[in-house]
PDB file of N, CA and C in Angstrom:
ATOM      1  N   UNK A   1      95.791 140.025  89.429  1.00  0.00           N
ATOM      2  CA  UNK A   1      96.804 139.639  90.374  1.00  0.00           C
ATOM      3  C   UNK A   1      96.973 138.121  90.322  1.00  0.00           C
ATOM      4  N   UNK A   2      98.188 137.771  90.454  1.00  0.00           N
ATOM      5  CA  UNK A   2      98.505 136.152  90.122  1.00  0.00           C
ATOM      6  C   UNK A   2      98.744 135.401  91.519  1.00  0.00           C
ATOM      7  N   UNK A   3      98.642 134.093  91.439  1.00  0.00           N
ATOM      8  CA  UNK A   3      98.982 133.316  92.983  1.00  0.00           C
ATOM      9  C   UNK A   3     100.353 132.949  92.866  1.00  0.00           C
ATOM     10  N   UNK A   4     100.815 132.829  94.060  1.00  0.00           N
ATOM     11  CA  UNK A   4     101.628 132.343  94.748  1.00  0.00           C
ATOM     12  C   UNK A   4     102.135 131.186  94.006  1.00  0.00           C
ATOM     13  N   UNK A   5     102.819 130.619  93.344  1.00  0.00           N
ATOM     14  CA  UNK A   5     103.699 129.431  93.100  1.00  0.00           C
ATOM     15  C   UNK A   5     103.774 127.960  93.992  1.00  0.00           C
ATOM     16  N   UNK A   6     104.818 128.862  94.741  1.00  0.00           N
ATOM     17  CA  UNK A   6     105.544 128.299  95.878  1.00  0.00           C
ATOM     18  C   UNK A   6     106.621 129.214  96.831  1.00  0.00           C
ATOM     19  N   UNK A   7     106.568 129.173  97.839  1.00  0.00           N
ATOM     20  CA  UNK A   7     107.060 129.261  98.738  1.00  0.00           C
ATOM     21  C   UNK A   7     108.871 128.829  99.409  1.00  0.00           C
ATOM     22  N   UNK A   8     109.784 129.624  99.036  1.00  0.00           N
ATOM     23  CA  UNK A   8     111.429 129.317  99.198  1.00  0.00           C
ATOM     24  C   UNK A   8     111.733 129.689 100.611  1.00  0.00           C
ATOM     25  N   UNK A   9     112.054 128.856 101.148  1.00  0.00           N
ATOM     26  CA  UNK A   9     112.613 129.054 102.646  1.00  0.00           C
ATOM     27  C   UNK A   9     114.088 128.393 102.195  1.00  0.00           C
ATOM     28  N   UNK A  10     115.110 129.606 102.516  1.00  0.00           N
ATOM     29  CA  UNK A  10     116.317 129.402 102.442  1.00  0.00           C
ATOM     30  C   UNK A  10     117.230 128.804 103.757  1.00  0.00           C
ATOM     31  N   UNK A  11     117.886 127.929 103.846  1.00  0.00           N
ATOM     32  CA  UNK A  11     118.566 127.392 105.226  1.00  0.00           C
ATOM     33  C   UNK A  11     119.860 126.971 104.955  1.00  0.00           C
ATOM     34  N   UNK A  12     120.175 126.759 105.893  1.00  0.00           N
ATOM     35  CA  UNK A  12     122.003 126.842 105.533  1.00  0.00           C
ATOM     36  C   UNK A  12     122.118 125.483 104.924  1.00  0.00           C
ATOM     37  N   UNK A  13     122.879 125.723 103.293  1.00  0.00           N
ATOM     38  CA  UNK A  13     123.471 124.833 103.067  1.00  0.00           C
ATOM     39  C   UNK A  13     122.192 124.056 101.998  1.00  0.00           C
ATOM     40  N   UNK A  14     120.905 124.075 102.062  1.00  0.00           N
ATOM     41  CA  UNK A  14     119.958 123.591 100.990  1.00  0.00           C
ATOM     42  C   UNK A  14     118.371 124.701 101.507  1.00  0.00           C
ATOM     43  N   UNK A  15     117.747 124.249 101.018  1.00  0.00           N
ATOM     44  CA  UNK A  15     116.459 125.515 101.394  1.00  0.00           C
ATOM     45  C   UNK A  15     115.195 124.351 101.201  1.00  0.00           C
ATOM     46  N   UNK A  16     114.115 125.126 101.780  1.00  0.00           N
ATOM     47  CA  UNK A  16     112.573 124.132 101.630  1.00  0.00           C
ATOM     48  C   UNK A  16     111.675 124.831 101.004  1.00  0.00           C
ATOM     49  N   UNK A  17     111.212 124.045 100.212  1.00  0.00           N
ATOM     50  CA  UNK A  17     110.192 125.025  99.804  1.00  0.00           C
ATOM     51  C   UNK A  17     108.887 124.409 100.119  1.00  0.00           C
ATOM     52  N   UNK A  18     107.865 125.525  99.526  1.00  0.00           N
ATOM     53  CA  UNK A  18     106.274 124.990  99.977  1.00  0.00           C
ATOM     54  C   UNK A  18     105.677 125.171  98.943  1.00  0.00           C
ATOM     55  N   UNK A  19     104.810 123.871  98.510  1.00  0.00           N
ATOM     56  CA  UNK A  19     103.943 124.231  97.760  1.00  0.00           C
ATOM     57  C   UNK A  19     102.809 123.311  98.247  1.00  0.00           C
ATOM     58  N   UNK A  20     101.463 124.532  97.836  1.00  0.00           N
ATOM     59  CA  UNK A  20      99.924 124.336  97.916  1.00  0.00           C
ATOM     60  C   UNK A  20      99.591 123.453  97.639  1.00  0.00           C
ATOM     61  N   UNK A  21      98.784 122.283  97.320  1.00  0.00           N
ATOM     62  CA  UNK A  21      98.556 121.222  96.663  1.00  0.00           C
ATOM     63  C   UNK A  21      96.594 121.585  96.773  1.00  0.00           C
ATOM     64  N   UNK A  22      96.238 122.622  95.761  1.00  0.00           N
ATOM     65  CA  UNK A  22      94.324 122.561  96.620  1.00  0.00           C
ATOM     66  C   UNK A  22      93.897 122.031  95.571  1.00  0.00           C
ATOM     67  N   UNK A  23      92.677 122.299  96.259  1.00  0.00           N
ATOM     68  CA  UNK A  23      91.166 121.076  95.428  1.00  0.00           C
ATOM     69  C   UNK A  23      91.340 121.376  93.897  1.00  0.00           C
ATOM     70  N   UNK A  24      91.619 122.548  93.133  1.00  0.00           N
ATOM     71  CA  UNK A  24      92.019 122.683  91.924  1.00  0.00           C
ATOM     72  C   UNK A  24      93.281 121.925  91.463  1.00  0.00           C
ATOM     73  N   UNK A  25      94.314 121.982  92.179  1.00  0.00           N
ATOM     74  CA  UNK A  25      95.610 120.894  91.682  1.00  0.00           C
ATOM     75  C   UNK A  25      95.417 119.424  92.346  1.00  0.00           C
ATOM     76  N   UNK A  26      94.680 118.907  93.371  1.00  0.00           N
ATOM     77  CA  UNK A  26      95.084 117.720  93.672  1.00  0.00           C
ATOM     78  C   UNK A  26      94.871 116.390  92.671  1.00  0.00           C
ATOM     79  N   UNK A  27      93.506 116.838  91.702  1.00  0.00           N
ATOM     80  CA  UNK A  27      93.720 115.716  91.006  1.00  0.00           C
ATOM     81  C   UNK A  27      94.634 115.732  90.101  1.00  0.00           C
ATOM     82  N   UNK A  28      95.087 116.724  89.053  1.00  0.00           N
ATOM     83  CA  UNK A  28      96.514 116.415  88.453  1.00  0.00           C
ATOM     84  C   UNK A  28      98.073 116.384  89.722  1.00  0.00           C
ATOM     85  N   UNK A  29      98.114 116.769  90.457  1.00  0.00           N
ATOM     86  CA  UNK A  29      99.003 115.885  91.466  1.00  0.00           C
ATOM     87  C   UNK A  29      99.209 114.971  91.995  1.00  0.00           C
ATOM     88  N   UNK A  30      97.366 114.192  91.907  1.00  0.00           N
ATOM     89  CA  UNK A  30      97.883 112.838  92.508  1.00  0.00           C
ATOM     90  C   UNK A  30      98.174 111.984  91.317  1.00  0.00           C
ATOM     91  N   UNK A  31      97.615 112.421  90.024  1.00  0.00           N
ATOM     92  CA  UNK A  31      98.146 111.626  89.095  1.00  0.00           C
ATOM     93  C   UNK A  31      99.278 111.304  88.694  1.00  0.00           C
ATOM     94  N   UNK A  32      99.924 111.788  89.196  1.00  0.00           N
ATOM     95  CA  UNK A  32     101.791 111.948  89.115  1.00  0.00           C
ATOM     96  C   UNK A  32     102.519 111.865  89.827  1.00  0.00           C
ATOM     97  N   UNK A  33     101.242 111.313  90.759  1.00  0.00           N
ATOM     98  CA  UNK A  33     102.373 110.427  92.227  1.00  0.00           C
ATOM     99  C   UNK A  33     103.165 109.526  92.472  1.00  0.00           C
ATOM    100  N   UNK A  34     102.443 108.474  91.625  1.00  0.00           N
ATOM    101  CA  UNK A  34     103.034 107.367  91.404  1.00  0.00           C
ATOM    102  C   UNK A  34     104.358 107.775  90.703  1.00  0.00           C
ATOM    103  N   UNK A  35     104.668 108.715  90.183  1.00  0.00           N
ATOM    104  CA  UNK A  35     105.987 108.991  89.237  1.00  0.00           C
ATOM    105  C   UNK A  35     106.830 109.492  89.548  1.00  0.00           C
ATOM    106  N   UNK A  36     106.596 109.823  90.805  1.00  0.00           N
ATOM    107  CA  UNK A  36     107.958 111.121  92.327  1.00  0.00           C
ATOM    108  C   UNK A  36     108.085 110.257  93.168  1.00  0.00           C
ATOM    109  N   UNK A  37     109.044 110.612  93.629  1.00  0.00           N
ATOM    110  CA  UNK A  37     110.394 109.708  94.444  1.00  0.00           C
ATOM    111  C   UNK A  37     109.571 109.681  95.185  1.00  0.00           C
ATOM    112  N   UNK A  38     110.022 108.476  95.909  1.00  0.00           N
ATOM    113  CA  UNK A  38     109.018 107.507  97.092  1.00  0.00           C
ATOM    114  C   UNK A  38     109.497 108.531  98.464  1.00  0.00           C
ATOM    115  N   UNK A  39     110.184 109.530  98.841  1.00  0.00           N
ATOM    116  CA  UNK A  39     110.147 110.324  99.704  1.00  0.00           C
ATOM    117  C   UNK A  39     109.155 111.240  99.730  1.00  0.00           C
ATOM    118  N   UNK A  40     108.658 112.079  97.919  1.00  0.00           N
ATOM    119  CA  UNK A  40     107.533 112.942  98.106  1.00  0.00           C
ATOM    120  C   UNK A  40     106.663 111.965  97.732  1.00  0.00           C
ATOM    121  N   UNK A  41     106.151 111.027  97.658  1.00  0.00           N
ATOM    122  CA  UNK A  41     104.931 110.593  98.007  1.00  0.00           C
ATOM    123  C   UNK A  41     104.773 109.997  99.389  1.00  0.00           C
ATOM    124  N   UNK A  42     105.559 109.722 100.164  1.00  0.00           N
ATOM    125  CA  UNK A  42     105.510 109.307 101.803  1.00  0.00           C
ATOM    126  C   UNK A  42     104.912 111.025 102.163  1.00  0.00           C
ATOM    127  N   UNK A  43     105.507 112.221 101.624  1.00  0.00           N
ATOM    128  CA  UNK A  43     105.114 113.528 102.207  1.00  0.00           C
ATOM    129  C   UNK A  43     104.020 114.019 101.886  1.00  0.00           C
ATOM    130  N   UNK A  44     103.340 113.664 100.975  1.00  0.00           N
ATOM    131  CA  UNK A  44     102.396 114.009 100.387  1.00  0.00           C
ATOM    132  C   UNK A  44     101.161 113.076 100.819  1.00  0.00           C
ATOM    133  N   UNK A  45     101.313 111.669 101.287  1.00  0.00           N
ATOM    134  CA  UNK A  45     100.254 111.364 102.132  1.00  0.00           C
ATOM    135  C   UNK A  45     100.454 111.127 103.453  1.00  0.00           C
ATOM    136  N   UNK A  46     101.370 111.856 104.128  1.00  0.00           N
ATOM    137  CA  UNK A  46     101.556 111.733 105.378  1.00  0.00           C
ATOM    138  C   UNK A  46     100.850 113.639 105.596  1.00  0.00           C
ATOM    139  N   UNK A  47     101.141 113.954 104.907  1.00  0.00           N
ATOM    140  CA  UNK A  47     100.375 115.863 104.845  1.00  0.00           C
ATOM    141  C   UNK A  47      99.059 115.616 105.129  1.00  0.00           C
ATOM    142  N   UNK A  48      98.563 116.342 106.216  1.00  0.00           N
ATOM    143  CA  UNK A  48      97.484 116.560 106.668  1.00  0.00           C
ATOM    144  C   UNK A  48      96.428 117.283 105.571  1.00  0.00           C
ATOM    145  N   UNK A  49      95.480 117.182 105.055  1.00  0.00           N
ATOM    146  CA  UNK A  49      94.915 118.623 104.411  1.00  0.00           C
ATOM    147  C   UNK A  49      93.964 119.112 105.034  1.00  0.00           C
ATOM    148  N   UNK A  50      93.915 120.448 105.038  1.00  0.00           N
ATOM    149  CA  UNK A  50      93.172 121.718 105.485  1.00  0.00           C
ATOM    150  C   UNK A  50      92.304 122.111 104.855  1.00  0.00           C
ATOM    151  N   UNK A  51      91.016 122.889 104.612  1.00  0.00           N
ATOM    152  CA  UNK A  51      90.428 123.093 103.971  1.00  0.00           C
ATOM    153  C   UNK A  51      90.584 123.088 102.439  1.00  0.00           C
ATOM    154  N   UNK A  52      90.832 121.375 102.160  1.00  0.00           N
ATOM    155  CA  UNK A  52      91.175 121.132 100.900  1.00  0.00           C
ATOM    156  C   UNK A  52      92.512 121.009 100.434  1.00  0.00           C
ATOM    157  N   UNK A  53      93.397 121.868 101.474  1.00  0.00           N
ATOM    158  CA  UNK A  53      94.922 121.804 100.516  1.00  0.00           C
ATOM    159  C   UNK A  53      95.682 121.040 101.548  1.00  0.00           C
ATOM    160  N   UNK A  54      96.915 120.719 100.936  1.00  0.00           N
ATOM    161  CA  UNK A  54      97.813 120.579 101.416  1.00  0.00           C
ATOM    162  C   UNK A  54      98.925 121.235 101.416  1.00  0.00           C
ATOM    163  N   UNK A  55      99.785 121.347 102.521  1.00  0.00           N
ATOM    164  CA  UNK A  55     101.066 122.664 102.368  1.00  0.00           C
ATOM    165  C   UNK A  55     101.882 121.462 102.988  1.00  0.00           C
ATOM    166  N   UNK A  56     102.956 121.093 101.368  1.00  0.00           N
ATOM    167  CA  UNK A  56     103.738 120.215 101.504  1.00  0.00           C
ATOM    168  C   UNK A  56     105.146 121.180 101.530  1.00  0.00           C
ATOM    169  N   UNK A  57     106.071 120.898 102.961  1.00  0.00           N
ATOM    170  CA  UNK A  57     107.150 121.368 103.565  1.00  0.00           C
ATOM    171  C   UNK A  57     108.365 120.325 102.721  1.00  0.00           C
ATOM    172  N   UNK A  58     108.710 121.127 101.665  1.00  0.00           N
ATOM    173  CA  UNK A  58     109.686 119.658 101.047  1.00  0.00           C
ATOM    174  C   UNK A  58     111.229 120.495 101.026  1.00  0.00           C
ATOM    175  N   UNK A  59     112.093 119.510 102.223  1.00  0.00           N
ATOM    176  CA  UNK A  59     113.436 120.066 102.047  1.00  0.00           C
ATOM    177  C   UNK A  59     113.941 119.508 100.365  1.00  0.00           C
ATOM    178  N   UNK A  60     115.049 120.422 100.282  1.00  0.00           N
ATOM    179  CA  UNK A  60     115.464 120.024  99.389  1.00  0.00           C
ATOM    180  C   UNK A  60     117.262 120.335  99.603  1.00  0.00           C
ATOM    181  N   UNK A  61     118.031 119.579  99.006  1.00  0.00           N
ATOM    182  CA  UNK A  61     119.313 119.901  99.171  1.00  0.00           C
ATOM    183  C   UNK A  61     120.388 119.683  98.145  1.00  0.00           C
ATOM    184  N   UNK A  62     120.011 119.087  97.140  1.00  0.00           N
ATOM    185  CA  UNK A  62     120.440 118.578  96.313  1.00  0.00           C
ATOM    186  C   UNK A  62     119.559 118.675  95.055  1.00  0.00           C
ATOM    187  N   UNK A  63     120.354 118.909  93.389  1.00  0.00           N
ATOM    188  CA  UNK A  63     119.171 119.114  92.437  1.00  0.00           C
ATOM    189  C   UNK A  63     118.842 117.591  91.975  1.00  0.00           C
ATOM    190  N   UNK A  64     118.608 117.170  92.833  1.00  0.00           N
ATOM    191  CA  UNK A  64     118.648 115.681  91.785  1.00  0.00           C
ATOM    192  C   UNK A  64     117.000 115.582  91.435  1.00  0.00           C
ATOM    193  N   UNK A  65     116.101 113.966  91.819  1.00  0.00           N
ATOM    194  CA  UNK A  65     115.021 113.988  91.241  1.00  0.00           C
ATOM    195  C   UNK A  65     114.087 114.490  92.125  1.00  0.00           C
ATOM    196  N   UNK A  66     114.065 114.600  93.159  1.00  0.00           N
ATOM    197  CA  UNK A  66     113.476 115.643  93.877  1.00  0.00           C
ATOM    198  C   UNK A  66     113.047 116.874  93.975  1.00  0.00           C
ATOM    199  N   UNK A  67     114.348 117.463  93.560  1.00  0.00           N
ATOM    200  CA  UNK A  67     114.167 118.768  92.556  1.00  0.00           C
ATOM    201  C   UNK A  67     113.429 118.903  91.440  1.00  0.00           C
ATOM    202  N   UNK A  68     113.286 117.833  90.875  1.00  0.00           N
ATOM    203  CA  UNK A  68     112.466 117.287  89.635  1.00  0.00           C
ATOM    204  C   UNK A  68     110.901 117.526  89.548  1.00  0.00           C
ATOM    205  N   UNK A  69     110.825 116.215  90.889  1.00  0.00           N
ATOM    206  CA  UNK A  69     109.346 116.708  91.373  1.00  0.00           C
ATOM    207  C   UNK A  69     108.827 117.859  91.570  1.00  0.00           C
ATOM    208  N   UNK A  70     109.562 118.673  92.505  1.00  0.00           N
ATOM    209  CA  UNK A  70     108.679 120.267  92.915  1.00  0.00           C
ATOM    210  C   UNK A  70     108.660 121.070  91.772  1.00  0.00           C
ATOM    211  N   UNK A  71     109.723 120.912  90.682  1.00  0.00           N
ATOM    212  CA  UNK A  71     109.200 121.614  89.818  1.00  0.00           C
ATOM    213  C   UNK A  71     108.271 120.806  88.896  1.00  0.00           C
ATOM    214  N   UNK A  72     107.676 120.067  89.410  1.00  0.00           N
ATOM    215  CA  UNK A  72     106.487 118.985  88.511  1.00  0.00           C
ATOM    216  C   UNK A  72     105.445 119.878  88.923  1.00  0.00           C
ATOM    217  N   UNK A  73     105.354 119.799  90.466  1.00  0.00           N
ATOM    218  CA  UNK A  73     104.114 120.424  91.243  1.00  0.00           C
ATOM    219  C   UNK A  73     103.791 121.794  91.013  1.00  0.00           C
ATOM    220  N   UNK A  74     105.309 122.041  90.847  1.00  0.00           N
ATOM    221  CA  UNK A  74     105.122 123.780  90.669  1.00  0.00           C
ATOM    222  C   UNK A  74     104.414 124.104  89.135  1.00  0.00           C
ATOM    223  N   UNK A  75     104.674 123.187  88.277  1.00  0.00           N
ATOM    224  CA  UNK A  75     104.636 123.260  87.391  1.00  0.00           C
ATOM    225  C   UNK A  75     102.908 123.638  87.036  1.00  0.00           C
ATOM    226  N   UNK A  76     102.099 122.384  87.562  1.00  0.00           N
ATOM    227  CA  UNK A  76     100.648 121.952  87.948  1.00  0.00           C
ATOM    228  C   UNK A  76     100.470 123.300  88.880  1.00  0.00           C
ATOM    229  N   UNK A  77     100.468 123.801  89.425  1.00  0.00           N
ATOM    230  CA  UNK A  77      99.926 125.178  90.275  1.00  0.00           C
ATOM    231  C   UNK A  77     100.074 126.126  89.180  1.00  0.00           C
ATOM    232  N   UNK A  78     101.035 126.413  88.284  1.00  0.00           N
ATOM    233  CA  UNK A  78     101.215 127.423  87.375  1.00  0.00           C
ATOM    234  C   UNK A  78      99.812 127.238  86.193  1.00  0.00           C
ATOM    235  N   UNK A  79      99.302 126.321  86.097  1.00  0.00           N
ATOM    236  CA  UNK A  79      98.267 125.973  84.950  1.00  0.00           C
ATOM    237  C   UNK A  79      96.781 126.111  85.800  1.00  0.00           C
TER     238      UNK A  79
END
């Protein structure tokens, strides 16, 4: 059985998604912080973590580089 990705919450007009950030992905995520828009890294250390993870709530509304990022992260959870 495989994990979870990420998480699509659809809302009018753009959608949010969620993705995990745990003790297995955070060090290749934070390495690639420095390289995502200065909005997901304000979200990503303003995110509380929980037993290890973080559950980063990232609207999205537009495909630009933002869109970029989550599929960076998503990318790093898939490996």
């Amino acid at each position: 059985m495989g994990k979870n990705l990420c998480t699509v919450y659809p809302r009018e007009n753009c959608f949010t998604v969620l993705v995990v950030i745990g003790t297995k992905e955070k060090e290749a995520a934070e390495s690639i912080l420095e390289e995502l828009t200065p909005e997901l890294q304000e979200l990503y250390s303003q995110t509380q973590a929980g037993n290890g993870q973080k559950w980063l709530m990232i609207p999205l509304e537009d495909c630009d580089q933002m869109y970029s990022d989550v599929l960076r992260l998503i990318d790093i959870r898939r490996k």
